[in-house]
C-alpha atoms as a PDB file:
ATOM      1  CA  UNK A   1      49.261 -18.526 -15.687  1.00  0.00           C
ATOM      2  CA  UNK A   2      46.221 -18.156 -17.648  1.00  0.00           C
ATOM      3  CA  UNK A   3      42.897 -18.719 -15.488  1.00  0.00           C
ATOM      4  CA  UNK A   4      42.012 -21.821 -17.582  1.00  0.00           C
ATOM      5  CA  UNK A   5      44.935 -23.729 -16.745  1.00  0.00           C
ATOM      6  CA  UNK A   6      45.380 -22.083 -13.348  1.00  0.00           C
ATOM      7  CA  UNK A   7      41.611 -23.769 -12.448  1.00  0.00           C
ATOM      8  CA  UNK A   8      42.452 -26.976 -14.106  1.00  0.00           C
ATOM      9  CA  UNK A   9      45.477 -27.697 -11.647  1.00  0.00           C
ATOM     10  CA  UNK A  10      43.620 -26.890  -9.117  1.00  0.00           C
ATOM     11  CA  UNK A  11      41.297 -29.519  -9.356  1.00  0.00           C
ATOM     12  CA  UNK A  12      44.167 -31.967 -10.042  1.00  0.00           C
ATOM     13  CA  UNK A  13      45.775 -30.616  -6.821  1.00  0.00           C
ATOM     14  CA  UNK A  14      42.833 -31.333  -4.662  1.00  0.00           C
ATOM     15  CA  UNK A  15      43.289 -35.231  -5.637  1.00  0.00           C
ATOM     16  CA  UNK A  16      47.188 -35.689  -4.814  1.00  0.00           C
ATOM     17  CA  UNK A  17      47.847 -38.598  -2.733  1.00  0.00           C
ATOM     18  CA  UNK A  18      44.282 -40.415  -3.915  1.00  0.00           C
ATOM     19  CA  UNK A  19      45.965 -44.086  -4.186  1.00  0.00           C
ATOM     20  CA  UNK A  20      44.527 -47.235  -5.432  1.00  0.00           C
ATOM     21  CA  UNK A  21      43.196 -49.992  -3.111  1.00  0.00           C
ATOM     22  CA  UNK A  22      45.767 -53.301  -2.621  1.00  0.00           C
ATOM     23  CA  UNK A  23      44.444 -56.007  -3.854  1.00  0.00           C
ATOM     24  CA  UNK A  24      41.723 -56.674  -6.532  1.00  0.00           C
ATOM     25  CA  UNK A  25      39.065 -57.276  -4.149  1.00  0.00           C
ATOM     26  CA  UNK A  26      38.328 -53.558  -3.397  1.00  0.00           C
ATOM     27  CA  UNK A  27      38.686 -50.766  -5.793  1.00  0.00           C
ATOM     28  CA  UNK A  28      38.621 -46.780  -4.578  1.00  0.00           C
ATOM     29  CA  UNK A  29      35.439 -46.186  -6.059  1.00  0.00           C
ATOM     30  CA  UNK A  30      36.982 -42.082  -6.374  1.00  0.00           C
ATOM     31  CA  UNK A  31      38.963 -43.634  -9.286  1.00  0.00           C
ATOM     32  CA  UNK A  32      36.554 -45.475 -10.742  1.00  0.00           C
ATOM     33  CA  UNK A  33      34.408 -42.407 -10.917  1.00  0.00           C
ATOM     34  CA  UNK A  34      36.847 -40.729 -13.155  1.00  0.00           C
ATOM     35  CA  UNK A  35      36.274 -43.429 -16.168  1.00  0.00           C
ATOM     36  CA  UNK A  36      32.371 -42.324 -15.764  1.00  0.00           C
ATOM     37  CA  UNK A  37      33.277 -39.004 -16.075  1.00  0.00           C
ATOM     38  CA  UNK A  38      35.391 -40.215 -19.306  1.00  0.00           C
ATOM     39  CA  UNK A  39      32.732 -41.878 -20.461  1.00  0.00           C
ATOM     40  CA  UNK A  40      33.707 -45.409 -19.493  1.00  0.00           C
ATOM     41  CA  UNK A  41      31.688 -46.387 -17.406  1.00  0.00           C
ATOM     42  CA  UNK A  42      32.219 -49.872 -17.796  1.00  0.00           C
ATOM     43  CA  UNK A  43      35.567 -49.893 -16.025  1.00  0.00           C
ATOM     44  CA  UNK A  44      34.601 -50.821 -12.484  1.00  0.00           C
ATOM     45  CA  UNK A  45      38.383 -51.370 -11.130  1.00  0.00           C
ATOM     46  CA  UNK A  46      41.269 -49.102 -10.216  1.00  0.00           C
ATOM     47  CA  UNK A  47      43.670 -51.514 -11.767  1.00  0.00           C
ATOM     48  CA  UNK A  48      43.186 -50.780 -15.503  1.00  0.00           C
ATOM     49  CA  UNK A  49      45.554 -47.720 -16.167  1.00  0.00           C
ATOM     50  CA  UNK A  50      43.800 -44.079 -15.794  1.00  0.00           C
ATOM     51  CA  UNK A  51      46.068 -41.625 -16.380  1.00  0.00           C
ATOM     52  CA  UNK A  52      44.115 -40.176 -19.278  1.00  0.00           C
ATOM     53  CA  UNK A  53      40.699 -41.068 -17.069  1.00  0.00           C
ATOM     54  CA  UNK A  54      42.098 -38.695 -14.380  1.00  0.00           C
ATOM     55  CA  UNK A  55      42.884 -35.591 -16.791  1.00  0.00           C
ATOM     56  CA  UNK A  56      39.427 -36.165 -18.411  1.00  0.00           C
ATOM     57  CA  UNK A  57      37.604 -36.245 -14.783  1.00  0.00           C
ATOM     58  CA  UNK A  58      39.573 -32.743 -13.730  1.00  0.00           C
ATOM     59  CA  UNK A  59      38.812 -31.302 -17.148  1.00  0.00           C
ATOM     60  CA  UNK A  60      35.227 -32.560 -16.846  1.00  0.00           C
ATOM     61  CA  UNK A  61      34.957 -30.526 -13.371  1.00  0.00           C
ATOM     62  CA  UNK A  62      35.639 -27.313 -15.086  1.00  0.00           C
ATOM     63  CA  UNK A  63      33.371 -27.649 -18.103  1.00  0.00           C
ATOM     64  CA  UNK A  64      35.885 -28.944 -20.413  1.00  0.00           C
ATOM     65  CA  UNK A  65      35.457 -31.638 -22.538  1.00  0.00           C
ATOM     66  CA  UNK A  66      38.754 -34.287 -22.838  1.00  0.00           C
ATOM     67  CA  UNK A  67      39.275 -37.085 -25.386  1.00  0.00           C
ATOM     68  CA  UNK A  68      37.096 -39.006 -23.537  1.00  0.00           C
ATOM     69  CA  UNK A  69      39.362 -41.750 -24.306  1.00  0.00           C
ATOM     70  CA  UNK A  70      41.864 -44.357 -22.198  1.00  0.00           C
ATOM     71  CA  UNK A  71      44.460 -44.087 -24.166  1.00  0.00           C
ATOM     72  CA  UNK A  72      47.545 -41.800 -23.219  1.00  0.00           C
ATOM     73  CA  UNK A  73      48.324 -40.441 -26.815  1.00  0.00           C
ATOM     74  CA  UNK A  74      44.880 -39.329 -27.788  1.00  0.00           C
ATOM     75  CA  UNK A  75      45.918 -36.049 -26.266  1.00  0.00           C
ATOM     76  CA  UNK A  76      48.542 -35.529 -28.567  1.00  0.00           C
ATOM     77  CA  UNK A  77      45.739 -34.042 -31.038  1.00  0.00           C
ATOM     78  CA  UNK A  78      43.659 -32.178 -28.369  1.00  0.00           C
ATOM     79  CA  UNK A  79      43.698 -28.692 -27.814  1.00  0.00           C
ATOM     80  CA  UNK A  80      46.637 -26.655 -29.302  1.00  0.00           C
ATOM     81  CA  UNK A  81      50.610 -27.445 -29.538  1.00  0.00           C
ATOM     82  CA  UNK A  82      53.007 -25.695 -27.614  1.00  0.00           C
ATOM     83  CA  UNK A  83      56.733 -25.652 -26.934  1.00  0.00           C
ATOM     84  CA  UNK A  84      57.712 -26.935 -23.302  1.00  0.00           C
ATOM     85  CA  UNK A  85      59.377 -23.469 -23.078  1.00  0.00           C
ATOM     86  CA  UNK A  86      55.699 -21.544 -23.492  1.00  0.00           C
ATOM     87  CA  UNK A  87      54.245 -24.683 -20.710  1.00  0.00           C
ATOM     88  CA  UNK A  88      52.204 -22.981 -18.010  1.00  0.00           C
ATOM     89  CA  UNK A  89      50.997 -25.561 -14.919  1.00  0.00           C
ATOM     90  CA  UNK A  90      47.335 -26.876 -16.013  1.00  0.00           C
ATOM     91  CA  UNK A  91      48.569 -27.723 -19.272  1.00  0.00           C
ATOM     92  CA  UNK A  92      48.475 -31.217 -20.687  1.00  0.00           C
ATOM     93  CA  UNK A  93      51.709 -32.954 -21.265  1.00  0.00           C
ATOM     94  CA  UNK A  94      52.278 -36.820 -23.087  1.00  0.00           C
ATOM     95  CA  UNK A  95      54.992 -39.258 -22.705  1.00  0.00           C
ATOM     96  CA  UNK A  96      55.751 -42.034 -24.256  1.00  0.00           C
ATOM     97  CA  UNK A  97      56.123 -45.759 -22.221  1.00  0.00           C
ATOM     98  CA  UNK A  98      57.953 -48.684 -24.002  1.00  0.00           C
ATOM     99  CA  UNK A  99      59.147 -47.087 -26.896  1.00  0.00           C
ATOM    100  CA  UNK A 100      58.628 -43.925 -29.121  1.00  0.00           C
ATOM    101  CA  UNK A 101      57.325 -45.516 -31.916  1.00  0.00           C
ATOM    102  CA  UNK A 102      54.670 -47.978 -29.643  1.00  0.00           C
ATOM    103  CA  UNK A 103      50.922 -47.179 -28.946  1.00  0.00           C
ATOM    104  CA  UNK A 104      51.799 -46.953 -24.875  1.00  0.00           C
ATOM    105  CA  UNK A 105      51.990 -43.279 -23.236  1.00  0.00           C
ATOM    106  CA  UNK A 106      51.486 -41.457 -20.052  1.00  0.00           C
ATOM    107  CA  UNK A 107      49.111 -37.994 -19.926  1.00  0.00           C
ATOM    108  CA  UNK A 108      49.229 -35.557 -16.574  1.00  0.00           C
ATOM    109  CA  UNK A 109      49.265 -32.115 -15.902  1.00  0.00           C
ATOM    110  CA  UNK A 110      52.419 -30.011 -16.208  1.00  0.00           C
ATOM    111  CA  UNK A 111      54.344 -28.524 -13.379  1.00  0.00           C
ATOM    112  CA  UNK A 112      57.974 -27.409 -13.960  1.00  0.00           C
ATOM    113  CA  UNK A 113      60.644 -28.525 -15.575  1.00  0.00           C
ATOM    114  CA  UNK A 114      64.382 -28.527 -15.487  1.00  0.00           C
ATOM    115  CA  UNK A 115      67.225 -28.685 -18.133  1.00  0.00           C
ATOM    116  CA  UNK A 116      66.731 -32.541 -17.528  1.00  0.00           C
ATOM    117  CA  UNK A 117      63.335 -33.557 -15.997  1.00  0.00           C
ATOM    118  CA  UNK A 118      59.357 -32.803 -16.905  1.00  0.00           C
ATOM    119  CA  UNK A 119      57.770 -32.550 -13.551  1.00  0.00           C
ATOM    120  CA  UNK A 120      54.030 -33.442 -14.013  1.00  0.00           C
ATOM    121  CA  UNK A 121      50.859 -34.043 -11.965  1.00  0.00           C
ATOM    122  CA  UNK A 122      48.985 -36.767 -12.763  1.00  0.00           C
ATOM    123  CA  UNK A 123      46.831 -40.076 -11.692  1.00  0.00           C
ATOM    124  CA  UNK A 124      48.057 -43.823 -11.762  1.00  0.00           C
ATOM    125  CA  UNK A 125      51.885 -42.449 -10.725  1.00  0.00           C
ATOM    126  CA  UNK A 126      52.679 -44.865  -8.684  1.00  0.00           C
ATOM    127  CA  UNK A 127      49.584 -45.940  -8.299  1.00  0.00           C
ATOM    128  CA  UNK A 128      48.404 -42.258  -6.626  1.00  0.00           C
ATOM    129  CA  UNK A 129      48.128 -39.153  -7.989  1.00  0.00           C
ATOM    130  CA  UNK A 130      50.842 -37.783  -7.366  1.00  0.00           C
ATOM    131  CA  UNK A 131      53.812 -35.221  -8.530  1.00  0.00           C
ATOM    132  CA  UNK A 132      56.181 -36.864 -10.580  1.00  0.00           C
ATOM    133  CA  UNK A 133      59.070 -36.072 -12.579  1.00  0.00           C
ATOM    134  CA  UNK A 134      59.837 -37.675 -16.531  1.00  0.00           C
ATOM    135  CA  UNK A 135      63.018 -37.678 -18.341  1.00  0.00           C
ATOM    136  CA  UNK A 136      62.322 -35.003 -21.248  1.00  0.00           C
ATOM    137  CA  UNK A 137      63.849 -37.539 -23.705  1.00  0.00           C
ATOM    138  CA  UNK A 138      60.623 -39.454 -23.282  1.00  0.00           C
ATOM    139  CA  UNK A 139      58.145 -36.446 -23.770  1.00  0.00           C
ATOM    140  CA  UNK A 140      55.813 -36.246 -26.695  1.00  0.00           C
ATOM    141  CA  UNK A 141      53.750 -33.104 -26.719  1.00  0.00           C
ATOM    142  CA  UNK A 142      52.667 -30.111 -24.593  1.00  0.00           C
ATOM    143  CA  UNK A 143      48.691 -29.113 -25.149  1.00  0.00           C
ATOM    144  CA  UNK A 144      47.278 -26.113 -24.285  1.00  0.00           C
ATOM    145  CA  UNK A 145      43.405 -25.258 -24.469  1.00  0.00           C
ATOM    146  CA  UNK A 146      41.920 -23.441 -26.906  1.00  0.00           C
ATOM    147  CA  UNK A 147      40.548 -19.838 -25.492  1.00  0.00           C
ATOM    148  CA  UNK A 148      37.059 -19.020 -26.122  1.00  0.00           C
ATOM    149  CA  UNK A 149      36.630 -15.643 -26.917  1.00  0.00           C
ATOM    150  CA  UNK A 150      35.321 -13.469 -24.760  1.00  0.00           C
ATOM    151  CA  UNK A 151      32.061 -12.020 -26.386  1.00  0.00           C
ATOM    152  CA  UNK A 152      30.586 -14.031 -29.217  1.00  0.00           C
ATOM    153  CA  UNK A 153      30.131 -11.462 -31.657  1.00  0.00           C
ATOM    154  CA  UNK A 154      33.700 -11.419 -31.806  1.00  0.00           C
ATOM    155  CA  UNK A 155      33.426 -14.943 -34.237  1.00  0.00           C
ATOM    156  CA  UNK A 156      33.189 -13.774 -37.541  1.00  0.00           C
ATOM    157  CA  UNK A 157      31.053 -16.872 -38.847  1.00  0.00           C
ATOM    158  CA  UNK A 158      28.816 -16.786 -36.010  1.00  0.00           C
ATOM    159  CA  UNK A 159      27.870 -13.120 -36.988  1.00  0.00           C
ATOM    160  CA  UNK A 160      28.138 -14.546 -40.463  1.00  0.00           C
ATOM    161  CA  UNK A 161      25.280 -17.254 -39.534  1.00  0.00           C
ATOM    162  CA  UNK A 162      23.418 -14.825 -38.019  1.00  0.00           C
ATOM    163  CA  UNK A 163      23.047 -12.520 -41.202  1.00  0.00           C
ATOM    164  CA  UNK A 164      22.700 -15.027 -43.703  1.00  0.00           C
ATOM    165  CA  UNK A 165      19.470 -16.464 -41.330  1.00  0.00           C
ATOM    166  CA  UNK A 166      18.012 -12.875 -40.935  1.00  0.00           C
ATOM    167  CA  UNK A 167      18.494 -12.320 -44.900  1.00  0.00           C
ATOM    168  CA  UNK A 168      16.794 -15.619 -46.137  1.00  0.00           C
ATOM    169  CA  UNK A 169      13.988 -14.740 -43.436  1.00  0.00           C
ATOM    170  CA  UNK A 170      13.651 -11.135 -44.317  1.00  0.00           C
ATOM    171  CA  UNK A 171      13.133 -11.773 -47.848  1.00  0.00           C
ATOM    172  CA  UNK A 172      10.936 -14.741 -47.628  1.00  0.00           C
ATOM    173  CA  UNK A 173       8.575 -12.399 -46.005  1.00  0.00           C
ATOM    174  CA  UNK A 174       9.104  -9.728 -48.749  1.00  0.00           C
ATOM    175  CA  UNK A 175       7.926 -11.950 -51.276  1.00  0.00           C
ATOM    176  CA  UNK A 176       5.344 -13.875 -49.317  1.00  0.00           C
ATOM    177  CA  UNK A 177       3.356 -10.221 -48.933  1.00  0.00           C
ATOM    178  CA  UNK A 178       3.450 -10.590 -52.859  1.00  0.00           C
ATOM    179  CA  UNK A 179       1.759 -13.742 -53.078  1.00  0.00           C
ATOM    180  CA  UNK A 180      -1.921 -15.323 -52.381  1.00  0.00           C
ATOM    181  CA  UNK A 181      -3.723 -18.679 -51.383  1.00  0.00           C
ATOM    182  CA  UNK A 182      -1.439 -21.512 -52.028  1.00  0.00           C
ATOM    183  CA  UNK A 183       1.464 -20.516 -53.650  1.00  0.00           C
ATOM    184  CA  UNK A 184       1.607 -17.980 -50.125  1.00  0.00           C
ATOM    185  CA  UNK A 185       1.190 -21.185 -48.016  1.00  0.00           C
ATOM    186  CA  UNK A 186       4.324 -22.788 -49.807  1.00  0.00           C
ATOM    187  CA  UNK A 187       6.264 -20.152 -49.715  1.00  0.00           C
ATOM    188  CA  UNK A 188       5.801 -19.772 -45.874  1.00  0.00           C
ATOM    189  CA  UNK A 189       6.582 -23.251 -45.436  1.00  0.00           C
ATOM    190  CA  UNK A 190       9.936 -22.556 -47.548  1.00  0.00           C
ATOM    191  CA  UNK A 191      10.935 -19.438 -45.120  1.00  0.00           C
ATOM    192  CA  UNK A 192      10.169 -21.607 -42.087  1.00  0.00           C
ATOM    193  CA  UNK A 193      12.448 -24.360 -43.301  1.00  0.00           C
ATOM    194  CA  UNK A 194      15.350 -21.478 -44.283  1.00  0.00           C
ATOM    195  CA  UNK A 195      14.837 -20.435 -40.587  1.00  0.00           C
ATOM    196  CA  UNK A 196      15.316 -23.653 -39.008  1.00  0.00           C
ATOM    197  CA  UNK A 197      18.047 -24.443 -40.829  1.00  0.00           C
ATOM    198  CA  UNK A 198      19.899 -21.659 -39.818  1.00  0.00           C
ATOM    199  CA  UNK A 199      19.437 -22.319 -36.268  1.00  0.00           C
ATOM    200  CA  UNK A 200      20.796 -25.531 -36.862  1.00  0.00           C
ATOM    201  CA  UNK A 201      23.826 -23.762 -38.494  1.00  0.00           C
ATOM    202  CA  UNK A 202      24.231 -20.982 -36.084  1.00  0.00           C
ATOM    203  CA  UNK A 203      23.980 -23.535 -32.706  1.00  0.00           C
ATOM    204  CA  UNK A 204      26.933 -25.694 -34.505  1.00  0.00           C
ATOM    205  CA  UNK A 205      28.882 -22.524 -35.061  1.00  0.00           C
ATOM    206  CA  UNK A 206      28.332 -21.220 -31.345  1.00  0.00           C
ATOM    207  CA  UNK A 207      29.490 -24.975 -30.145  1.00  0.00           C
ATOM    208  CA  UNK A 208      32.611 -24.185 -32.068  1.00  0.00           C
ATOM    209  CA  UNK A 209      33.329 -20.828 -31.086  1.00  0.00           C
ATOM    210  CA  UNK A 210      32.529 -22.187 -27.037  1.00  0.00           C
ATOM    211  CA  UNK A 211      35.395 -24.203 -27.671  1.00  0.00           C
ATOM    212  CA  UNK A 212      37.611 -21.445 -29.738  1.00  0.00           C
ATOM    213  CA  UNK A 213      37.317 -23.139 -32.432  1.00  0.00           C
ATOM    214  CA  UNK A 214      35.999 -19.734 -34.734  1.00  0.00           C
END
């Protein structure tokens, strides 16, 4: 199990058996933390469905940003694809509820499965989080996160940012000890906005590559 996914159900673990409060007069405000951490903080009940608010609070916990969205089937373009076969526990699993071809789905963690069931870990099953199997006729997509690399300079256009910003600087100042009075003033201004540019460029690449996405 890789360490990412290993961490991930371990949060997820530490939550089994949270349940809802009966009734709508009192809502476990645990649950209603997890749409914060999705960024919904406008939910203020345990009754609207957070399956996908549960995977994005445990992924949250470990510095991993989710969809940051309610909806079940978002996940199904997070992270990368993988067969059920290659599934390691942590990873993210979808099913679909009604129908295949309707908007409704369910997101948890994966567990194990068996020649006929997906068993998953996940919130709002049965209105707990609990450990649940699905029929693997109803599953939609196994995600797996991206891996960050392990040193930085191993992201070819990060390195490539970083020489393109220390070329434009370096011969900005070449040619500004060339030049006099105004025309040296302007072309300092020139190799400041060059630099600063590429420090824009290289924090946007180092976002990506955080993320494995270079």
């Amino acid at each position: 199990m890789s360490t990412i996914s290993s961490e991930v159900y371990g949060v997820a673990e530490s939550y089994l058996g949270l349940k809802e409060y009966p009734g709508a007069k009192q809502n476990n405000p645990k649950i209603v933390e997890m749409f914060t951490a999705s960024g919904h903080a406008w939910v203020k009940d345990d009754e609207t469905p957070w399956c996908s608010a549960f995977v994005n609070s445990v992924l949250a916990q470990v510095g991993i940003k989710g969809t940051l969205k309610l909806n079940a089937r978002s996940w199904l373009s997070w992270g990368n694809e993988i067969s059920l076969d290659d599934a390691q526990k942590g990873n993210i699993v979808v099913f679909w509820l009604g129908s295949k071809d309707s908007w409704k789905g369910h997101v948890a963690f994966y567990s194990h499965h068996d020649k006929d069931y997906v068993y998953v870990l996940g919130g709002n099953q049965g209105n707990k989080v609990s450990l649940k199997p699905y029929a693997r006729s109803r599953l939609l997509g196994v995600r797996t996160y991206k891996q960050p690399r392990s040193k930085v300079t191993q992201s070819n256009t990060v390195k490539a940012s970083v020489t393109q910003g220390a070329a434009a600087v370096t011969g900005g100042l070449t040619a500004l000890s060339q030049l006099e009075g105004t025309t040296q003033i302007i072309t300092l201004a020139g190799c400041f906005l060059i630099g600063a540019l590429a420090m824009f460029i290289l924090k946007d690449r180092l976002r990506k590559w955080a993320a494995g996405d270079q």
